[in-house]
Protein backbone atom coordinates (compact mmCIF):
# COMPACT_ATOMS: atom_id res chain seq x y z
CA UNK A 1 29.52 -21.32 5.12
CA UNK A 2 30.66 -17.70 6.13
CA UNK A 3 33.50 -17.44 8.04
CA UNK A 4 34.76 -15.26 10.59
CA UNK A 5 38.37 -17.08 11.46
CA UNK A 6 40.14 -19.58 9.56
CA UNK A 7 43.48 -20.69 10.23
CA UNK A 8 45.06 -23.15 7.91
CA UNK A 9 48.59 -25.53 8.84
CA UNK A 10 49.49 -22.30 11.42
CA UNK A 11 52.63 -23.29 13.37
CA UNK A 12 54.62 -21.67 15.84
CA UNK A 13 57.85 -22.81 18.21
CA UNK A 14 59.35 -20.79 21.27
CA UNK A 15 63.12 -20.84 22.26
CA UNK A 16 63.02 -22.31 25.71
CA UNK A 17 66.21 -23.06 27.31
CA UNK A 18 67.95 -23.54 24.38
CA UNK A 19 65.76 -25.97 22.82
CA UNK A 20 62.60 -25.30 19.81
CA UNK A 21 59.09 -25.89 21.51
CA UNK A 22 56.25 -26.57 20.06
CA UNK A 23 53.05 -24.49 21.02
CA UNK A 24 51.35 -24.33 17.77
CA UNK A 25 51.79 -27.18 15.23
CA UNK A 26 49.89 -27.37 12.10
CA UNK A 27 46.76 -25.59 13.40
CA UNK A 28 43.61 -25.54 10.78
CA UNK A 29 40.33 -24.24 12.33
CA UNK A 30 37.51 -22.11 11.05
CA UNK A 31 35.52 -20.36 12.91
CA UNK A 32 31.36 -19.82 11.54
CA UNK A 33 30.67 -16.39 11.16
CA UNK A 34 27.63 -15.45 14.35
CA UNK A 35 27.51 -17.07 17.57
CA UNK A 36 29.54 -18.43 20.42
CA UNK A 37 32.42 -20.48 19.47
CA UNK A 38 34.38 -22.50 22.16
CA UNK A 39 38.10 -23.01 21.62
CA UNK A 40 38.73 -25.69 24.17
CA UNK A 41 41.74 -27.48 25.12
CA UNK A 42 44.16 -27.52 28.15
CA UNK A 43 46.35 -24.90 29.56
CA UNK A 44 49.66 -25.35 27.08
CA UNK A 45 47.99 -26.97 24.22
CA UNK A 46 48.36 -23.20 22.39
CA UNK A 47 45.30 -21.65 22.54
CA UNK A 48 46.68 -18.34 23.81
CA UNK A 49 49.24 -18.46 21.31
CA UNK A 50 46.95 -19.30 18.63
CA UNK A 51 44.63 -16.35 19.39
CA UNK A 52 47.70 -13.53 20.24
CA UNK A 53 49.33 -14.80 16.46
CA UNK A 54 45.29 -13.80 15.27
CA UNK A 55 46.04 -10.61 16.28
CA UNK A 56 49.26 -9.80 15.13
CA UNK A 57 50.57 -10.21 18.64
CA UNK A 58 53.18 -13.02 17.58
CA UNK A 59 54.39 -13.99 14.42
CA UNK A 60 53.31 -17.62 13.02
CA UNK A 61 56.70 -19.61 11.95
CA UNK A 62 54.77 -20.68 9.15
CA UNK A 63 50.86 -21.16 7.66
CA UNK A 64 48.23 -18.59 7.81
CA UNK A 65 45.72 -17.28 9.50
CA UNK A 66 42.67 -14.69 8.59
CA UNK A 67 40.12 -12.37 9.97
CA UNK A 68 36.86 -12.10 7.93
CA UNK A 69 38.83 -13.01 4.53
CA UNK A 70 41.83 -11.07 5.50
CA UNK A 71 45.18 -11.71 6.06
CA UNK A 72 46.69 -11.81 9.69
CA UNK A 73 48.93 -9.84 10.45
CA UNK A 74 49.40 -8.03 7.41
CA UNK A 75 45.72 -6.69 7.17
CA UNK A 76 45.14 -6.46 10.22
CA UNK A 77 44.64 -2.44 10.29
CA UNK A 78 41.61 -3.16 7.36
CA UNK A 79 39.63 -5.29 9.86
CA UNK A 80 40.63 -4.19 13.52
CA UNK A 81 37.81 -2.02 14.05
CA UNK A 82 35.55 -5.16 13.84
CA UNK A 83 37.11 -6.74 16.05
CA UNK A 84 37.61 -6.79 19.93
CA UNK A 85 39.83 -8.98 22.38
CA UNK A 86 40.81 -9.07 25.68
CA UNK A 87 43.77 -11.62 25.61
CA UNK A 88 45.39 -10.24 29.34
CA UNK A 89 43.33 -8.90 32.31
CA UNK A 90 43.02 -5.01 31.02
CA UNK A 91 43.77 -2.24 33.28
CA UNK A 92 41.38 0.02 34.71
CA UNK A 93 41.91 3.39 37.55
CA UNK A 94 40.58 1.51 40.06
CA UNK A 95 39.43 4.88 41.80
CA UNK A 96 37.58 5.73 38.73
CA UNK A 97 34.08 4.36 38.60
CA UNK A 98 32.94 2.26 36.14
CA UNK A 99 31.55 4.86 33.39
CA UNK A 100 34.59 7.38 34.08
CA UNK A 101 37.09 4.67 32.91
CA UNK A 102 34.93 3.63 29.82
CA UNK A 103 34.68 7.53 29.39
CA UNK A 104 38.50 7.42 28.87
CA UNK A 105 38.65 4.61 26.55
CA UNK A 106 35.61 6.06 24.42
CA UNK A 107 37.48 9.17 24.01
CA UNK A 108 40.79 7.32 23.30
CA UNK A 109 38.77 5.49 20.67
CA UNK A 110 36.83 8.29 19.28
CA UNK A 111 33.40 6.41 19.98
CA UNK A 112 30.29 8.08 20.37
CA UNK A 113 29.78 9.14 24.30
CA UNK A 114 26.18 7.81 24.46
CA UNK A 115 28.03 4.36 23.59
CA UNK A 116 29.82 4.03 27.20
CA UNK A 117 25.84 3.49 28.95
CA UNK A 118 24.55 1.25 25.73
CA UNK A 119 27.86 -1.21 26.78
CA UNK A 120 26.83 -1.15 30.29
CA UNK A 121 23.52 -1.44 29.86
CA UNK A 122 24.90 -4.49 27.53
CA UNK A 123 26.61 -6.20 30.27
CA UNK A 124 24.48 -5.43 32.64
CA UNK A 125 26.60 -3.08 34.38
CA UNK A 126 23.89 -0.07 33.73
CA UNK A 127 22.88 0.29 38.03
CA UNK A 128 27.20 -0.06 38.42
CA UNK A 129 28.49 2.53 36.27
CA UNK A 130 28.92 5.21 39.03
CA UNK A 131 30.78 2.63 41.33
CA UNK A 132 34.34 2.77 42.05
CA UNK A 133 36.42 -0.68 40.10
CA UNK A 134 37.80 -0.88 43.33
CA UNK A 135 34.66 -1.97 44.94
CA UNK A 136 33.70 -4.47 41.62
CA UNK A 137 33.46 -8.07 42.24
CA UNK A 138 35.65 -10.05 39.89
CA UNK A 139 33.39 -11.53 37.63
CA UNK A 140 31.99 -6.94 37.28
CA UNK A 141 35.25 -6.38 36.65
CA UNK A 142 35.84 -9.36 33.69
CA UNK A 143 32.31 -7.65 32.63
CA UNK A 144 33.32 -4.18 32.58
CA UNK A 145 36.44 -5.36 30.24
CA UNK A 146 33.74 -6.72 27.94
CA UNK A 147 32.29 -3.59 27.75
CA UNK A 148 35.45 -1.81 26.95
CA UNK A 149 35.70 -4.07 23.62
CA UNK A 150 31.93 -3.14 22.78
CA UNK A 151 32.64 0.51 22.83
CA UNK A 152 33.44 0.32 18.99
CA UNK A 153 30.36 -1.83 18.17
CA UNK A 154 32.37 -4.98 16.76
CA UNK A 155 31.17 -7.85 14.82
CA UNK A 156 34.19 -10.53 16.34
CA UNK A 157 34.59 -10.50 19.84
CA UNK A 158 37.50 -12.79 21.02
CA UNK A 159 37.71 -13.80 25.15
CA UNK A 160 41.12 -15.87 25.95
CA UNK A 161 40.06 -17.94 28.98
CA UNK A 162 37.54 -14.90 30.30
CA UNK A 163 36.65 -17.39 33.63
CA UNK A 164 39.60 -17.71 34.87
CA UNK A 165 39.75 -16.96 38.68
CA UNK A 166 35.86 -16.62 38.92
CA UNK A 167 33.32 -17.54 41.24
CA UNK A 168 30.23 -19.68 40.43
CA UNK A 169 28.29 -16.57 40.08
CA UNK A 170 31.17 -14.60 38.23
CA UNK A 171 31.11 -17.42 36.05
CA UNK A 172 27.43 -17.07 35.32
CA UNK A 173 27.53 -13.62 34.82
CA UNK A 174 30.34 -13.80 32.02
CA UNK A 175 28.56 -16.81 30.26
CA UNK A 176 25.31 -15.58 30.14
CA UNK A 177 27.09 -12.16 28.65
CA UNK A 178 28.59 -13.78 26.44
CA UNK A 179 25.47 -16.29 24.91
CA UNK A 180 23.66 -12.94 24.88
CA UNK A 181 26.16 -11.04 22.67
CA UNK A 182 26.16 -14.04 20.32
CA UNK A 183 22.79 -14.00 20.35
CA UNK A 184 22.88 -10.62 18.76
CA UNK A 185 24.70 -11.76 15.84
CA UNK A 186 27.86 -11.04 16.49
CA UNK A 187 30.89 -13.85 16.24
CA UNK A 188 32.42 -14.52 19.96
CA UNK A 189 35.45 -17.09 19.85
CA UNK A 190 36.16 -17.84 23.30
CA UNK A 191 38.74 -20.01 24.35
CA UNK A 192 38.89 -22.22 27.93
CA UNK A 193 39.66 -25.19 29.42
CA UNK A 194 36.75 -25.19 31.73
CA UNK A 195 34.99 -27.38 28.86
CA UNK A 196 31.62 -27.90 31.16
CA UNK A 197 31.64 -24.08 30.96
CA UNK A 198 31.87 -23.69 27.63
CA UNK A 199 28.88 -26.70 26.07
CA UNK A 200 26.78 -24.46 28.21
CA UNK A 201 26.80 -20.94 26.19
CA UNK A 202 28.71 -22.26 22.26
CA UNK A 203 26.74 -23.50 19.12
CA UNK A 204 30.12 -25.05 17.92
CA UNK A 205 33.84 -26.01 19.16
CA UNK A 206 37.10 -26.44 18.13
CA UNK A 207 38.89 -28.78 20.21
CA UNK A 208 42.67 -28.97 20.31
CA UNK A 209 45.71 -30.74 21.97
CA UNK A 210 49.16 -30.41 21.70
CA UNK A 211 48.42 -27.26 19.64
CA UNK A 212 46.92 -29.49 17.06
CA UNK A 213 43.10 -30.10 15.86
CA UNK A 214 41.35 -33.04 17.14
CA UNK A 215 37.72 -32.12 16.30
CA UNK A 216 35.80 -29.55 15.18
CA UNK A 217 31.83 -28.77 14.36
CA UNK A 218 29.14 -28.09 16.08
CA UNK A 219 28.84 -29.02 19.90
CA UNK A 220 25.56 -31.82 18.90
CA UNK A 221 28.17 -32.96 16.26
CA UNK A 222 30.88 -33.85 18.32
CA UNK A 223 29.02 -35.22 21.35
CA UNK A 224 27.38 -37.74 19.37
CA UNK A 225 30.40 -38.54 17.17
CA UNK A 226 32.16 -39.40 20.13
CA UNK A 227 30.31 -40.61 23.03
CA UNK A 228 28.93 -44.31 22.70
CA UNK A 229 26.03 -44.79 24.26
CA UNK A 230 25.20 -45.96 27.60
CA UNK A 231 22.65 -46.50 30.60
CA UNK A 232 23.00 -45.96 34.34
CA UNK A 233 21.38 -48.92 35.97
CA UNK A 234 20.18 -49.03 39.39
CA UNK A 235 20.07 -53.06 40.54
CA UNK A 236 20.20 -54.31 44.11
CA UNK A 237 23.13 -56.69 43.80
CA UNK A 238 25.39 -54.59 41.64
CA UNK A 239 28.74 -56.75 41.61
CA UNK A 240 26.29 -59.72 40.94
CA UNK A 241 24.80 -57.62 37.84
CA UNK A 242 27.94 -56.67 36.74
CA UNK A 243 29.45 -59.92 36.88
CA UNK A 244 26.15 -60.99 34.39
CA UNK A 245 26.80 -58.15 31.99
CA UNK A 246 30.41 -58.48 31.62
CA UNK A 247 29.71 -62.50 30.94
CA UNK A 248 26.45 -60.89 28.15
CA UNK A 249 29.71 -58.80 26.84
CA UNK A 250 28.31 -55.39 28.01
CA UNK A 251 31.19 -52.80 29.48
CA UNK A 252 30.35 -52.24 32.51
CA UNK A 253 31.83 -49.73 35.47
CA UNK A 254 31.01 -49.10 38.88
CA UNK A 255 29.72 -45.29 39.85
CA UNK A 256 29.01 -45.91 43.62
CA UNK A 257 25.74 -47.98 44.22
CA UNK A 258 25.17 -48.33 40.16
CA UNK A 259 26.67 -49.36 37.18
CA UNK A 260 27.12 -47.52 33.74
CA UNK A 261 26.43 -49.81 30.99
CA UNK A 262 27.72 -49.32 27.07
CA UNK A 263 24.49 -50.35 25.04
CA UNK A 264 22.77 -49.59 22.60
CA UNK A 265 19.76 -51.14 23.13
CA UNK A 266 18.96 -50.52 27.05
CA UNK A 267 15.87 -53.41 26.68
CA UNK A 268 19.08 -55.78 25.93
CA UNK A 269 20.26 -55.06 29.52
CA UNK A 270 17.39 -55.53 31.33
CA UNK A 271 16.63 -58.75 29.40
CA UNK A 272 20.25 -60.56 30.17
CA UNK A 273 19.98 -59.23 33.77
CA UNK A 274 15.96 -60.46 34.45
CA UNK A 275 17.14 -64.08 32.81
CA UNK A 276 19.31 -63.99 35.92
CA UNK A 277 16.88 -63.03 38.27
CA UNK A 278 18.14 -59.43 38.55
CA UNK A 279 15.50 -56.81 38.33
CA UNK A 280 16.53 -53.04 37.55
CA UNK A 281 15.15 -50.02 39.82
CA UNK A 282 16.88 -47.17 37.85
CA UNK A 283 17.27 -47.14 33.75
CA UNK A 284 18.83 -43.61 33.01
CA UNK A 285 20.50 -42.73 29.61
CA UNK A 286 23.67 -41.28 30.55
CA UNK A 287 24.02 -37.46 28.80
CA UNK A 288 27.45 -36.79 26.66
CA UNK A 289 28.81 -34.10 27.38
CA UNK A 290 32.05 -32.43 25.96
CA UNK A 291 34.24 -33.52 28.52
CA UNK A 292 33.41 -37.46 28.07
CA UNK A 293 34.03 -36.28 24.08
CA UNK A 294 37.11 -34.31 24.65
CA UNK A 295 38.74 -37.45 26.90
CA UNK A 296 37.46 -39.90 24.01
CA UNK A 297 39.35 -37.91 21.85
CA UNK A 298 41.99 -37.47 23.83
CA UNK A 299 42.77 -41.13 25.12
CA UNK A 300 46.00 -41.23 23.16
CA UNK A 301 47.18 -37.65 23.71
CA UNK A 302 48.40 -38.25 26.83
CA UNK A 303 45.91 -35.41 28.45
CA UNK A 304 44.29 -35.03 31.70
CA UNK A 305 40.56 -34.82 32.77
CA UNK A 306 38.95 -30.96 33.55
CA UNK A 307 39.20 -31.95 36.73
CA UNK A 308 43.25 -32.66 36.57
CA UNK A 309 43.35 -29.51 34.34
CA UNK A 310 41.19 -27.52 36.74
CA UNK A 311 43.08 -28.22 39.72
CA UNK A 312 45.62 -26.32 37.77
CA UNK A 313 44.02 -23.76 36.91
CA UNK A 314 47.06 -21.39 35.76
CA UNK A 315 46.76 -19.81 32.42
CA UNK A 316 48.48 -20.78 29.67
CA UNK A 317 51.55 -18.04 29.56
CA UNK A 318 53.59 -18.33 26.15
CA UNK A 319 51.21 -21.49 25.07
């Protein structure tokens, strides 16, 4: 398989109040070389720290970590025209429009000037470029930052939590950005804890907690590695049906007016509930997704739900 980013037993602790923290420990991951790949776990589990010690930001305690066969941070200069990052929320003139603060950076860069209107017209910012960032909605604004990393044409793009703060429709807007550039060929690691989000727009994932790996592969992979399978039944007497099925041995749980059944064979529950004179109205295989994997894989982390994490939604600071 070609890679793009491997990291292999990466560790790293923080100082904090006089005591060694753990952000990082024993991190292996790879990262498939085109595509969108999710790098999911909850704020603190070191995914920030993790990318920032990929770009010679922080310096690993020990293991190591590479960039397209090259070692991070020591070859870092050989490779960092390939790649682009936005790690914090980049800062733009916000009287400047659009194009004159790409302008800037182009120049900075020594890129091409007809590049600035290909990266808008990349991000979909082409009918924008001669509005003031002050007027930009936030989810423009996380856009035109994408197209500041475009503006030397690289082949690893790496987002750290690009969502955060968005609208629904910012949130669109980013994603489908983002499936489009990976479409293209090009390698985007993006990490988040939004992990609905992410199954959405990545071919694979690396899932971590506690700054270690729990699972890693592509998103089919790990769905159907770790989700057992099970059926939403619709019934009219549902305590009475679930009373039947947990005597049959099914698991059974409540979800309102219905039950969620773990089976296999679905016939299996409408047979032990129609020898009981229980007829089903609704039979619906219930869809994995990567949140019922990452809590499955979770269960003994001691880790919230997305919906714990998202109340939260804070990023990650030194983790």
């Amino acid at each position: 398989m070609d890679v793009a980013v491997r990291t292999v037993n990466l560790r790293k602790t923080y100082l904090s109040r006089g005591r060694r923290r753990v952000a990082v420990q024993g991190l292996s991951m790879t990262v498939p070389l085109g595509g969108v790949h999710g790098f999911l776990g909850p704020n603190g589990s070191g995914k920030t720290t993790t990318i920032r010690m990929l770009l010679g930001l922080v310096r690993a305690d020990s293991g190591s970590a590479e960039i397209f066969g090259h070692r991070m941070p020591r070859q870092l200069p050989a490779v960092v025209d390939r790649v682009g990052a936005i790690v914090e929320s980049p800062k733009f003139f916000p009287t400047f429009t659009g194009r004159q603060n790409l302008r800037l950076l182009a120049d900075g860069i020594g890129a091409a000037p007809g590049r600035v209107d290909e990266v808008l017209e990349a991000t979909r910012l082409g009918d924008r470029g001669r509005d003031r960032f002050s007027g930009y909605s936030l989810g423009m604004k996380q856009r035109l930052a994408i197209a500041a990393t475009l503006l030397k044409d690289p082949e690893l793009l790496i987002f750290d939590e690009p969502t955060n703060g968005l609208d629904p429709a910012g949130i669109r807007e980013v994603r489908d950005t983002m499936r489009s550039l990976g479409a293209q060929g090009r390698t985007v690691l993006v990490s988040s804890h939004l992990l609905s989000e992410v199954e959405q727009v990545a071919d694979t994932v690396s899932i971590i907690g506690h700054g270690s790996l729990l699972a890693e592969g592509r998103v089919a992979d790990i769905l159907g590695g770790t989700a057992a399978a099970q059926v939403r039944v619709g019934v009219a007497s549902p305590e009475r049906a679930a009373t039947v099925l947990e005597a049959e041995g099914f698991g059974v749980q409540r979800d309102g007016e219905h039950l969620v059944v773990a089976a296999d064979d679905p016939s299996a529950v409408t047979r032990a509930l129609a020898g009981h004179g229980l007829f089903v109205s609704e039979l619906t295989p219930v869809r994995a997704d990567l949140e019922s994997a990452f809590l499955a894989l979770t269960a003994d982390e001691g880790l919230g739900s997305e919906a714990d994490r998202h109340a939260g939604n804070a990023t990650e600071g030194a983790a």
